[in-house]
Protein backbone atom coordinates (compact mmCIF):
# COMPACT_ATOMS: atom_id res chain seq x y z
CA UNK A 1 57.85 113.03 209.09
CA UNK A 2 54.02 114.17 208.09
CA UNK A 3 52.42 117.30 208.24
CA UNK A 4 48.57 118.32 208.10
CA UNK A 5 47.12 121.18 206.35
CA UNK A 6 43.10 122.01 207.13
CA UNK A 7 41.57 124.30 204.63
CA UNK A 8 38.01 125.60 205.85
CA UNK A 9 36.60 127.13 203.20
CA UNK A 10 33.11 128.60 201.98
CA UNK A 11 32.24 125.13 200.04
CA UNK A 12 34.81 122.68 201.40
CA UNK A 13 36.63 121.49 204.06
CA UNK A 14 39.96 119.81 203.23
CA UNK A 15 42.65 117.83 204.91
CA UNK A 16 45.78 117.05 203.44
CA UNK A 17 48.05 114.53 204.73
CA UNK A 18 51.99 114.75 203.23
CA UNK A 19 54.78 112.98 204.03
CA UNK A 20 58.32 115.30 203.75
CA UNK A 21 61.16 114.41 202.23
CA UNK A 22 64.42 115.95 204.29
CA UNK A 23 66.61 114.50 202.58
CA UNK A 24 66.05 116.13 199.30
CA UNK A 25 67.58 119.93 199.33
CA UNK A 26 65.07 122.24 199.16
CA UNK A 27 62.56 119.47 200.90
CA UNK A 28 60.08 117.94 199.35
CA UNK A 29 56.09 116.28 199.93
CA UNK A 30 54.45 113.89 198.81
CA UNK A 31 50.59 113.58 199.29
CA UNK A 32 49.32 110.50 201.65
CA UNK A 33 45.59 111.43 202.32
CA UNK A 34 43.46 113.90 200.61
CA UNK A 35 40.05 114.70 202.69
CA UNK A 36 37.14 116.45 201.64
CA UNK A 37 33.88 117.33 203.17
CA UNK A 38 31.30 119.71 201.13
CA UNK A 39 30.17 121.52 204.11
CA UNK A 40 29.63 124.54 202.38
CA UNK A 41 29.67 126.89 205.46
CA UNK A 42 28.96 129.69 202.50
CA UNK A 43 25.63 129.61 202.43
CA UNK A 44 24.71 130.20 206.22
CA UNK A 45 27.79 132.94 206.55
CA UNK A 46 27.17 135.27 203.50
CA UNK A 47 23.26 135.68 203.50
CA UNK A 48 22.93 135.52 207.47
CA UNK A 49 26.42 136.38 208.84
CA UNK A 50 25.95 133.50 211.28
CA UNK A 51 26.45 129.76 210.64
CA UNK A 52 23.56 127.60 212.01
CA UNK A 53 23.70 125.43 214.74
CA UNK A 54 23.85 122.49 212.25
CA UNK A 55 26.77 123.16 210.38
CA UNK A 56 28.74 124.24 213.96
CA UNK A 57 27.76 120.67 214.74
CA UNK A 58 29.06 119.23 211.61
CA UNK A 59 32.49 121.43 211.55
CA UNK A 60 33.47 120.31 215.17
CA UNK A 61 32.63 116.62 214.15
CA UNK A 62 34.60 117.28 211.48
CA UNK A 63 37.74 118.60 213.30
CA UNK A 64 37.07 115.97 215.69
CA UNK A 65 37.76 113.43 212.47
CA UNK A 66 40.78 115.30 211.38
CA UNK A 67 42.40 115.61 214.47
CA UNK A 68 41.76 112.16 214.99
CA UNK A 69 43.09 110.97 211.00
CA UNK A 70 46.36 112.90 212.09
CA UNK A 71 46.93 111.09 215.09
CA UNK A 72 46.70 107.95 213.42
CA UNK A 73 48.98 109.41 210.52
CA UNK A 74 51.33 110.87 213.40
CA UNK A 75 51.37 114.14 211.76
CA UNK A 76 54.18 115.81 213.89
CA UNK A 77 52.86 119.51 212.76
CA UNK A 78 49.94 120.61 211.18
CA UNK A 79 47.77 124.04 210.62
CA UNK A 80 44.72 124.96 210.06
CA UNK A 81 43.14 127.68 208.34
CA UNK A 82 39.86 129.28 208.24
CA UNK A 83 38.91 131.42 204.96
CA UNK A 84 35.81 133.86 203.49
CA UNK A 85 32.96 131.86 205.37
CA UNK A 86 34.37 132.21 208.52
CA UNK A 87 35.77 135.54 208.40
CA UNK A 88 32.13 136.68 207.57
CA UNK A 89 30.52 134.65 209.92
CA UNK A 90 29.74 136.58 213.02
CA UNK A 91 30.02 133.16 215.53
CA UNK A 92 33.51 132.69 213.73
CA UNK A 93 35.31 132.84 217.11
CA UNK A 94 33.11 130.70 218.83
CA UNK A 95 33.46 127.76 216.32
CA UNK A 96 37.19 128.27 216.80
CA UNK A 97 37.02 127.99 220.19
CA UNK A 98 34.80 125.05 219.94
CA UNK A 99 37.56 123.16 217.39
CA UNK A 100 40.25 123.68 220.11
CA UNK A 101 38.43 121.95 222.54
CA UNK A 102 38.60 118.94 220.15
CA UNK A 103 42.09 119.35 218.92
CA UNK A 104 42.06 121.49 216.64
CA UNK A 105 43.61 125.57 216.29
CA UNK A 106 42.28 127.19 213.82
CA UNK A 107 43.33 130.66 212.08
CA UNK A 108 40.71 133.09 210.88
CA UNK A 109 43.16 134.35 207.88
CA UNK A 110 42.56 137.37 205.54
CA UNK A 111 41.97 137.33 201.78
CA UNK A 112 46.15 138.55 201.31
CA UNK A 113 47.65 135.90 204.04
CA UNK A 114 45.29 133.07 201.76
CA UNK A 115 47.03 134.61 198.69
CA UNK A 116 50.50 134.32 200.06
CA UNK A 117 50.06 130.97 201.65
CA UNK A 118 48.82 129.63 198.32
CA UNK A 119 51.73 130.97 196.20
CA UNK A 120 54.59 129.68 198.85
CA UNK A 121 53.42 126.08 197.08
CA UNK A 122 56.31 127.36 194.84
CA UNK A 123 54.30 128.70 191.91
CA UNK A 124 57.65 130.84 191.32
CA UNK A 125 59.09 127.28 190.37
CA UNK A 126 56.77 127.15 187.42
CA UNK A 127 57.81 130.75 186.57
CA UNK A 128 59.86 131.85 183.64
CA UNK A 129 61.41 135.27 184.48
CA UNK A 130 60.98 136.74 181.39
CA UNK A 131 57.00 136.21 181.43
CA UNK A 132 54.21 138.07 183.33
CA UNK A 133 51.70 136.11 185.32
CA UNK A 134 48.55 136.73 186.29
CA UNK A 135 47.77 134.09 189.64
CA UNK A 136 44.06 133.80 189.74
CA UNK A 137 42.54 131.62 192.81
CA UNK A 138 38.54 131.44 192.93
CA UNK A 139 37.03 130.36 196.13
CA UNK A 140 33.55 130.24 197.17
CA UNK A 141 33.71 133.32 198.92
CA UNK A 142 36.49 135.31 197.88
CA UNK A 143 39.11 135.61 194.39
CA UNK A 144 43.06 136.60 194.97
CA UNK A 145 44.60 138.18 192.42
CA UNK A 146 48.25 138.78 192.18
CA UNK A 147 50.43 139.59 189.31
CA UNK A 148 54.21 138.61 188.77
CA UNK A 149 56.95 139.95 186.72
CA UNK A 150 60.31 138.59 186.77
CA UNK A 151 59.28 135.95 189.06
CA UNK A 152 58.61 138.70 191.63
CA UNK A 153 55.14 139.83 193.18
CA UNK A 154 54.07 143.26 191.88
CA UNK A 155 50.57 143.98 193.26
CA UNK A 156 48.01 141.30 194.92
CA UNK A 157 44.18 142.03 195.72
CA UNK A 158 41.58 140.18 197.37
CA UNK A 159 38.14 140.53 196.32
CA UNK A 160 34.22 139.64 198.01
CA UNK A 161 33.83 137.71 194.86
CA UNK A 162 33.16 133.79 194.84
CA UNK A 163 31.15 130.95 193.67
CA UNK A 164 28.42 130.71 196.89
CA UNK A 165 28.52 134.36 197.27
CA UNK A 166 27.30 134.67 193.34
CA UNK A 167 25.00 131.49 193.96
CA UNK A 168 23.40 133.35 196.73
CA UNK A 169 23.12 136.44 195.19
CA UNK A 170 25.10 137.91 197.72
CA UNK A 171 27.77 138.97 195.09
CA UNK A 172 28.02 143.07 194.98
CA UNK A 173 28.07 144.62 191.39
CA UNK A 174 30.64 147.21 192.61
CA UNK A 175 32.97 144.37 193.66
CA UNK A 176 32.48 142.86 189.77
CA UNK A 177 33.31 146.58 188.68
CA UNK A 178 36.53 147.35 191.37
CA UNK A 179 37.80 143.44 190.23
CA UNK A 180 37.96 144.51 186.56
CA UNK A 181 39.11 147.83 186.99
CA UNK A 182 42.15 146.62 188.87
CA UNK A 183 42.87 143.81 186.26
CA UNK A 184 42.52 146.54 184.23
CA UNK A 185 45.04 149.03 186.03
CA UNK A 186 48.03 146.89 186.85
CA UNK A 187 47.84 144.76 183.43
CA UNK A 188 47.51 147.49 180.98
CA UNK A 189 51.37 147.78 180.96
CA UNK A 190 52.10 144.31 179.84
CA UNK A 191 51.55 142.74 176.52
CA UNK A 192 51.56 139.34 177.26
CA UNK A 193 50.54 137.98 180.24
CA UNK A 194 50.07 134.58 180.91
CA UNK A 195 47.34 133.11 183.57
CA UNK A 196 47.75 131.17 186.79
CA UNK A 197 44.33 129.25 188.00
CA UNK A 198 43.97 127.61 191.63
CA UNK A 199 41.25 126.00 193.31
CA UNK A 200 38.77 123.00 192.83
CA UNK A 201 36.73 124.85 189.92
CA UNK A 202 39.38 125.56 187.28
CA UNK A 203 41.03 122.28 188.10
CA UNK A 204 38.05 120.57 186.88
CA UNK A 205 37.46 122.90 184.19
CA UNK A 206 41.11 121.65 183.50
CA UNK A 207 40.08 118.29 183.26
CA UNK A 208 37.25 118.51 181.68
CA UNK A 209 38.60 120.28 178.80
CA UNK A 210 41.16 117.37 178.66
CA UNK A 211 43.83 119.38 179.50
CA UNK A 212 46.91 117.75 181.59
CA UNK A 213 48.63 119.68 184.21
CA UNK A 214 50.82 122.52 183.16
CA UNK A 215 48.99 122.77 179.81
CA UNK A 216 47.67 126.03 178.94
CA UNK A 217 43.88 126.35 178.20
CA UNK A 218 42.56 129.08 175.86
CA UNK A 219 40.28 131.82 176.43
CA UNK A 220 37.93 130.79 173.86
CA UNK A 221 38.56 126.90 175.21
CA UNK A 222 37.18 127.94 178.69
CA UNK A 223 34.68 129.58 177.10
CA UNK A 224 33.18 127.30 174.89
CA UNK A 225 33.24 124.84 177.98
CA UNK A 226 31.39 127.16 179.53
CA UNK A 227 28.60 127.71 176.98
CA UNK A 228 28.20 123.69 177.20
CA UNK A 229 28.09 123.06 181.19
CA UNK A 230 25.44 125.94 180.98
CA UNK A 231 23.22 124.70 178.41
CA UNK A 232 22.90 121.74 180.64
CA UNK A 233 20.38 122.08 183.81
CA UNK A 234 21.87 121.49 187.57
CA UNK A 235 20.32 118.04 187.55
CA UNK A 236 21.96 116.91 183.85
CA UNK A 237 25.14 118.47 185.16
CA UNK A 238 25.08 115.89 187.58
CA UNK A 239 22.99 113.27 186.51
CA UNK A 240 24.14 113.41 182.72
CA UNK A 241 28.09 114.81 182.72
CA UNK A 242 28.64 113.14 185.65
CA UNK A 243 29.71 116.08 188.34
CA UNK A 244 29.90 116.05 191.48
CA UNK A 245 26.36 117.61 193.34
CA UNK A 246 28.63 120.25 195.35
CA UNK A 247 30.75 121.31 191.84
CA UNK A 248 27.92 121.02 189.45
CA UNK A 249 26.14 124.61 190.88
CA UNK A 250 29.87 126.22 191.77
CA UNK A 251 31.80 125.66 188.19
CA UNK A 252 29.54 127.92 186.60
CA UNK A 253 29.96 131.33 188.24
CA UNK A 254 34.04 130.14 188.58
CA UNK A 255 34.35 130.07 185.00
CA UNK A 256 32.32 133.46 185.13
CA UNK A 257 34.99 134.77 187.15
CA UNK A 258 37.82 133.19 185.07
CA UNK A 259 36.63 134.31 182.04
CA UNK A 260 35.82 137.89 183.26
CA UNK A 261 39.14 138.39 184.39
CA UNK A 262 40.97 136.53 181.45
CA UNK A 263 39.12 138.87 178.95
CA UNK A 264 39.96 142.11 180.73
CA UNK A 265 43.45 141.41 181.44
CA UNK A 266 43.89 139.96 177.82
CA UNK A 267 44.90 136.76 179.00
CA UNK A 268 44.97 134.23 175.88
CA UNK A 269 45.71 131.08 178.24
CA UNK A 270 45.67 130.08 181.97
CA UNK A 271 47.42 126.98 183.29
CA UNK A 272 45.55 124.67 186.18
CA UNK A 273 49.18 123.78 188.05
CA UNK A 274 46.81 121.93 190.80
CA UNK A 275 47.80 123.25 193.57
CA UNK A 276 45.79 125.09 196.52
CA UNK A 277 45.88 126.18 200.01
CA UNK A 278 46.55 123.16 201.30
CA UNK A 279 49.67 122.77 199.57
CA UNK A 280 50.94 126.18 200.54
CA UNK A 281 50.12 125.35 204.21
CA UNK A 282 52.03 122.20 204.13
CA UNK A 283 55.12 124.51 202.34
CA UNK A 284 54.73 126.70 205.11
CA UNK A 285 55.01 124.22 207.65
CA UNK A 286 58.40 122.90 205.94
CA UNK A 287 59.66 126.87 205.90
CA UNK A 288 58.73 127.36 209.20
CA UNK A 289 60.22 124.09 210.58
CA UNK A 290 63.09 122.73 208.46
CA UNK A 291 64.30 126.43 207.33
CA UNK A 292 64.03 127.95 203.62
């Protein structure tokens, strides 16, 4: 059987098409098709609270597409979820409504339901219970936060704080000062805590700092990557390293955010596992349908 996952987020939309394995106990996925459209819904959300008629246009075409792709996939189940852009965007509802007409139910989620959706992609797995983890995921509207001891969930946080937000200069200095004084509160406890990263940004950070999946990556690693991407203009980021138009602006305040947390939570490595929101939806799907 396949199932669909649709992540709307501030910079991307994504579709993920996976094929589960039943026979394997717990079930498994596999990833068939991987979508993704840089619609960046961000930009019209966080510095006018409204997405334009444009960009309604282009997300309904773009459900339209999905819905369609999953048809022709048979995707038995699917969901769809709807983060920071849209929960900011005053016609949020109506562009919902608008998607169902074409196929496609959409959930406005929270900053805490993205959190736990994206760790149900198993991150525990990856866990050794006698480490503490800091799970970092930076969107382009919001960052989730959530520490783990023992494998178990001891405080989680979601914060205004993302790449388009910080792009648009719609990023609050309070938020920057409430995100590192709660690092800063549930971390001082520990003395070694090790670093989670999820989302587009640190994955290519990952890559770029050659760095396979599952291998740690060093504060001063990141940051030294950092220092290079930003000596380069927007156009050589593109034109001369070779990234992508819609990462080339966005990895620079991620890594901000990275490293800002990192250094106030003490973190001396964070690990890109590769997984996202998608992946949690489609783990969600199997929970919900097959039974943990």
């Amino acid at each position: 059987m396949r199932y669909g996952a649709i992540d709307i987020g501030s910079n991307a939309v994504r579709l993920l098409i996976a094929e589960v394995n039943n026979d394997n106990k717990p079930a498994t996925f596999k990833k068939e098709a991987l979508i993704r459209v840089p619609l960046r819904l961000g930009d019209d959300a966080f510095i006018h609270q409204h997405i334009s008629e444009a960009k309604f246009e282009n997300m309904v075409k773009t459900m339209q597409a999905f819905r369609n792709l999953m048809d022709v996939y048979r995707v038995s189940d699917y969901m769809a979820c709807a983060t920071s852009a849209m929960r900011d965007a005053d016609n949020g509802i109506d562009i919902v409504k608008a998607c169902r007409e074409v196929g496609v139910d959409i959930n406005i989620i929270d900053g805490a339901v993205e959190a736990k959706i994206i760790y149900n992609s198993h991150l525990q797995d990856k866990m050794d219970r006698d480490k503490v983890y800091l799970y970092i995921d930076v969107g382009g509207g919001s960052t989730e936060i959530s520490l783990f001891a023992q494998a178990k969930l001891v405080a989680s946080r979601s914060f205004n704080l993302g790449t388009i937000r910080i792009l648009d200069n719609q990023d609050d200095p309070a938020t920057w000062d409430d995100m590192r004084a709660w690092v800063k509160e549930h971390t001082r406890v520990y003395k070694n805590i090790y670093g989670i990263g999820t989302g587009g940004n640190i994955n290519k950070l990952s890559r770029l700092s050659n760095e396979k999946v599952d291998k740690p990556m060093s504060y001063a690693k990141l940051r030294a990557l950092y220092q290079h991407l930003n000596s380069y203009s927007l156009k050589d980021r593109i034109q001369v390293l070779g990234l992508k138009q819609d990462r080339a602006d966005v990895i620079i305040p991620a890594a901000e955010i990275f490293l800002t947390i990192m250094k106030v939570g003490q973190l001396k490595n964070i690990v890109a596992p590769r997984v996202g929101l998608v992946d949690g939806i489609i783990q969600t799907l199997i929970d919900n349908n097959l039974g943990k």
